[in-house]
N, C-alpha and C. Protein backbone atom coordinates (compact mmCIF):
# COMPACT_ATOMS: atom_id res chain seq x y z
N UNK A 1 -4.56 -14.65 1.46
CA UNK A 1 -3.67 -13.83 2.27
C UNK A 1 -4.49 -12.71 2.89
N UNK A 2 -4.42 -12.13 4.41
CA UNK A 2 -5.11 -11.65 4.42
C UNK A 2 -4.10 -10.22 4.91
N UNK A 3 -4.89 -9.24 5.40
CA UNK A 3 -4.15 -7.98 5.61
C UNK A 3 -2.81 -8.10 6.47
N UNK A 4 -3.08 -8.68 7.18
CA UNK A 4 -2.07 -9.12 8.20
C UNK A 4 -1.09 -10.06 8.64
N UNK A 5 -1.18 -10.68 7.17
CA UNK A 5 -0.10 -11.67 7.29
C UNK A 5 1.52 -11.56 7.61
N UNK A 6 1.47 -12.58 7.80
CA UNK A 6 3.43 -12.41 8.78
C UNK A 6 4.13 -12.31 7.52
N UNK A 7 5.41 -11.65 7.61
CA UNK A 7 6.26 -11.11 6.46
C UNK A 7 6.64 -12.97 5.32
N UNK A 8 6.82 -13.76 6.52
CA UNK A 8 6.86 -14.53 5.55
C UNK A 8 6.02 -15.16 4.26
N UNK A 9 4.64 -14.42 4.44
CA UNK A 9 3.90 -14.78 3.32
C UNK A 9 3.71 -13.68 2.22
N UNK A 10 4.57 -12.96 2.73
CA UNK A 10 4.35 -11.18 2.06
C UNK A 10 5.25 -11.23 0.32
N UNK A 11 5.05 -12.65 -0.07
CA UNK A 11 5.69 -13.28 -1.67
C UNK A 11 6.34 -12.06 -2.55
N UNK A 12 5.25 -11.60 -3.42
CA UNK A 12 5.97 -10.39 -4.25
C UNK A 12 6.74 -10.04 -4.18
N UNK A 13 7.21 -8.96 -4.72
CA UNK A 13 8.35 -7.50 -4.74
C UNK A 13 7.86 -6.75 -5.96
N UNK A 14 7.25 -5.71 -6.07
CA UNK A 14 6.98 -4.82 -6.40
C UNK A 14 7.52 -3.15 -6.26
N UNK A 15 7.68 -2.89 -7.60
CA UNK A 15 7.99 -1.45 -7.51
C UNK A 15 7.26 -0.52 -7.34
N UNK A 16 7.25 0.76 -6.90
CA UNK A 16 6.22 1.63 -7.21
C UNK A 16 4.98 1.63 -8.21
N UNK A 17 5.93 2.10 -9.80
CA UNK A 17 5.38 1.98 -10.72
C UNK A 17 4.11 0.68 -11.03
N UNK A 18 4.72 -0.27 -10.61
CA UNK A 18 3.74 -1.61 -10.72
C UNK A 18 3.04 -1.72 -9.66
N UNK A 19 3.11 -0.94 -9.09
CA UNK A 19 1.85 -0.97 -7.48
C UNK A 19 1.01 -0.03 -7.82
N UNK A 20 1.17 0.44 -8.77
CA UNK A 20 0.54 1.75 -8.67
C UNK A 20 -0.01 1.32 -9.70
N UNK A 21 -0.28 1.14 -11.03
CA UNK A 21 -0.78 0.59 -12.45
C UNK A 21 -1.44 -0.77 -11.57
N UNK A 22 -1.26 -1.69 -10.92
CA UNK A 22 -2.10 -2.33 -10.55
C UNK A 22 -3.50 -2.06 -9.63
N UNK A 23 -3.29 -1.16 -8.39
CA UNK A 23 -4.16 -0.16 -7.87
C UNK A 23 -4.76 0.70 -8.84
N UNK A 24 -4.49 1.10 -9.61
CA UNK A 24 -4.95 2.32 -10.52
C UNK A 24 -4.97 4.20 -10.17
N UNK A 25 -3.59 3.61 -9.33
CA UNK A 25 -3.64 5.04 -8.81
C UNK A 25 -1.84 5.59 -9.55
N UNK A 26 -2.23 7.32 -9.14
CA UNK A 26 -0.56 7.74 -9.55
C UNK A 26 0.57 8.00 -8.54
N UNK A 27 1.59 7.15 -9.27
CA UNK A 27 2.43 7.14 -8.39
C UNK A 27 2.74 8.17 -7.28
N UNK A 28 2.28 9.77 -7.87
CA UNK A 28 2.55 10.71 -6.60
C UNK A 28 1.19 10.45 -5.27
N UNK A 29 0.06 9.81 -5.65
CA UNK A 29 -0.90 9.40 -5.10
C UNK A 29 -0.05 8.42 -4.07
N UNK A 30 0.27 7.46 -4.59
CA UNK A 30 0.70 6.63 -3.54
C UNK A 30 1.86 6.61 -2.57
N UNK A 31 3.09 8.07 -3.19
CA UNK A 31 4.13 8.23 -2.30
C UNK A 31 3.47 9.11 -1.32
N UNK A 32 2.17 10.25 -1.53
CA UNK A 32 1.57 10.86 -0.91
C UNK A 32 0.91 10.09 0.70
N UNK A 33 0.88 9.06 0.28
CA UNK A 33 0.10 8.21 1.15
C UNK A 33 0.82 7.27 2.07
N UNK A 34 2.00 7.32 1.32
CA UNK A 34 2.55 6.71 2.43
C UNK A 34 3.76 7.92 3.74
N UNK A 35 3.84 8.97 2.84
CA UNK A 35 4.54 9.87 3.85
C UNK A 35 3.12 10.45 4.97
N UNK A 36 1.96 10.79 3.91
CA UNK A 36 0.90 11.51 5.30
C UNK A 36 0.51 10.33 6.29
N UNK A 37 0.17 8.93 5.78
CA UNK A 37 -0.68 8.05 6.28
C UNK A 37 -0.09 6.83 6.46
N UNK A 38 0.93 6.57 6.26
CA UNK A 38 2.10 5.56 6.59
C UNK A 38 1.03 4.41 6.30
N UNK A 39 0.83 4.62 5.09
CA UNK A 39 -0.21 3.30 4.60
C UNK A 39 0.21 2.24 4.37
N UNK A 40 1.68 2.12 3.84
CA UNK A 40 2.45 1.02 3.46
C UNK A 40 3.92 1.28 3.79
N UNK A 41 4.77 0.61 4.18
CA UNK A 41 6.13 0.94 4.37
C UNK A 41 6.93 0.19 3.90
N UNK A 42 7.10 0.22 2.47
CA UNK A 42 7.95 -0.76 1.97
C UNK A 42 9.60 -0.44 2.17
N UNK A 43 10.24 -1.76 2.28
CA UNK A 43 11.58 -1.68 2.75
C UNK A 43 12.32 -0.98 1.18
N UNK A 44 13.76 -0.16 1.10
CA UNK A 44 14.22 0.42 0.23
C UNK A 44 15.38 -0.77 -0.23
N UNK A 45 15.75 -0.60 -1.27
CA UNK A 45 16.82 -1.45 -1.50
C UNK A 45 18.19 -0.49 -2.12
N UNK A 46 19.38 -1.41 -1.68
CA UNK A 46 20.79 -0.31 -1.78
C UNK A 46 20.46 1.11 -2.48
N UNK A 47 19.67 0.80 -3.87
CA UNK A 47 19.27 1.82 -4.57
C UNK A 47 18.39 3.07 -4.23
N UNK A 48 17.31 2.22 -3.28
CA UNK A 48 16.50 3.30 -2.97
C UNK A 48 15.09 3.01 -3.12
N UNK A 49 14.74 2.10 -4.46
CA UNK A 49 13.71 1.51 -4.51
C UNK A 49 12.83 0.99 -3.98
N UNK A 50 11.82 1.00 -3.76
CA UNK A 50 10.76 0.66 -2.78
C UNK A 50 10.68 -0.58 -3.45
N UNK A 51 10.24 -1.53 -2.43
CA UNK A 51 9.98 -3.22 -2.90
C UNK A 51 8.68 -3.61 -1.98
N UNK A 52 7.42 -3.41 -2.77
CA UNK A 52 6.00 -3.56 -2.04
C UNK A 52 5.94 -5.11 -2.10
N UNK A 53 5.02 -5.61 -1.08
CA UNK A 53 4.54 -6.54 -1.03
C UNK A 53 3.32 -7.36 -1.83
N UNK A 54 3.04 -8.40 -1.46
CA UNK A 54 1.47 -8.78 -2.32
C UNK A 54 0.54 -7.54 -1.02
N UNK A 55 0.80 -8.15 0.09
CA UNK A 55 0.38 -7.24 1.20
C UNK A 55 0.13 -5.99 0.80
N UNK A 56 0.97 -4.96 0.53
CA UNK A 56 1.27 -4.04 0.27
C UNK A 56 0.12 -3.22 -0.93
N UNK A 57 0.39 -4.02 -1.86
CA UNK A 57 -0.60 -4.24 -2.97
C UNK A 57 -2.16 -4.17 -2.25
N UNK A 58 -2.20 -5.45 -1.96
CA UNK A 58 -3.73 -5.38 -1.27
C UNK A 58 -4.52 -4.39 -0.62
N UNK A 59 -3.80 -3.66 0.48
CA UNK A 59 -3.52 -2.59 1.06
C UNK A 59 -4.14 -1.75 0.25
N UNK A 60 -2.94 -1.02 -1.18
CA UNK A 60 -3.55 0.28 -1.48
C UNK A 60 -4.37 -0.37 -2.45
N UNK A 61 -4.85 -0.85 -3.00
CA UNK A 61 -5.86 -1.65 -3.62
C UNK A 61 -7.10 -1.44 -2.90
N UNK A 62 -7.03 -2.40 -1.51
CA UNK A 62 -8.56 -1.69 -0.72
C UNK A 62 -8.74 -0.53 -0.66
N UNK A 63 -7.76 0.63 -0.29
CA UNK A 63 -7.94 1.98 0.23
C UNK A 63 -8.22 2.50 -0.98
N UNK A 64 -8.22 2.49 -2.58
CA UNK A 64 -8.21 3.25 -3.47
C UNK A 64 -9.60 3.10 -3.75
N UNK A 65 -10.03 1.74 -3.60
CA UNK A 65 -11.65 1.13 -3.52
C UNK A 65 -12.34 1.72 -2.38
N UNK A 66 -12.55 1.92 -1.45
CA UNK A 66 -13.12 3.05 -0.24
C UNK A 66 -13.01 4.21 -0.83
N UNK A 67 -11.54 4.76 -0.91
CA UNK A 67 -11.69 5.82 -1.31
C UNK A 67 -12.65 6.28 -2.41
N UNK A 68 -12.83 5.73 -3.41
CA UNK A 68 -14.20 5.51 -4.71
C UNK A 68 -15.44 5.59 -4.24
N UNK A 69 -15.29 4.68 -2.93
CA UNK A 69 -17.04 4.96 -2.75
C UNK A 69 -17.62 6.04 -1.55
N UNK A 70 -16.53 6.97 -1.60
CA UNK A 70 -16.78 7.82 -0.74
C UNK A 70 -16.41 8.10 0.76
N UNK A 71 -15.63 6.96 0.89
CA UNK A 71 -14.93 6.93 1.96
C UNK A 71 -13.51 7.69 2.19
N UNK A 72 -13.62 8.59 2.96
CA UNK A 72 -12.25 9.68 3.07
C UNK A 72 -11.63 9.81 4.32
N UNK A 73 -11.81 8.67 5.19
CA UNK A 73 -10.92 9.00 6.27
C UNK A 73 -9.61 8.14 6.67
N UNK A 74 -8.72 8.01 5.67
CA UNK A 74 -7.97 7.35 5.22
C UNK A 74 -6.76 6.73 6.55
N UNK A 75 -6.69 8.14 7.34
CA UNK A 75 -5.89 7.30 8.63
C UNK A 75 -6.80 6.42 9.38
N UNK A 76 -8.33 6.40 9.72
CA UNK A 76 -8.94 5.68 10.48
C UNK A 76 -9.02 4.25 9.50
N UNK A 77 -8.89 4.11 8.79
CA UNK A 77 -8.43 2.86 7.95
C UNK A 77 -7.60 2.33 7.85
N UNK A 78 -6.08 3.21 7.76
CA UNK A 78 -5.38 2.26 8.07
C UNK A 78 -4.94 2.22 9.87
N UNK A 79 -5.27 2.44 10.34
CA UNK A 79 -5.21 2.02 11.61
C UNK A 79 -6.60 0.76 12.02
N UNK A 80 -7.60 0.57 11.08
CA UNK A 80 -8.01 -0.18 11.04
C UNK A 80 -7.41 -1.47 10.60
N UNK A 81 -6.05 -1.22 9.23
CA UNK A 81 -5.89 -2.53 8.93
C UNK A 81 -4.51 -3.18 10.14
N UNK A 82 -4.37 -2.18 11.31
CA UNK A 82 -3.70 -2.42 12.17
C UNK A 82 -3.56 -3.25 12.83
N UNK A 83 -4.82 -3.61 13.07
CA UNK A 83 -5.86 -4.73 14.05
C UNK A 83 -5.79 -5.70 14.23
């Protein structure tokens, strides 16, 4: 699957919590990131709940890995995975 796949291959559903323990980041890390950097936009459900993708996943997965190796320009990335 690659960054850009069409919603129909976008399988998962993921919560925060489990997007975030899989990335290895904290959850305020990743709501942070998606209000400054609209890194991921997962759809809400009646509740409110965010429901990430495998996509989604992948996503902050790469960016938490850049981010590690010193890479900090986090909107020029994801406007890279725009592409």
């Amino acid at each position: 699957m690659s960054l850009n796949s069409p919603p129909d291959q976008m399988q998962g559903r993921y919560r925060i919590g489990a997007v975030a323990k899989l990335a290895g980041l904290p959850v305020a890390t990743l709501r942070v990131w998606e209000r400054r950097y609209s890194v991921v936009t997962p759809p809400k459900t009646d509740g409110g709940h965010r429901l990430y993708s495998d996509q989604d996943v992948l996503k902050v997965t790469l960016l938490k890995s850049l981010t590690q190796q010193g890479y900090n320009r986090i909107p020029l990335m994801v406007e890279a995975f725009a592409d």
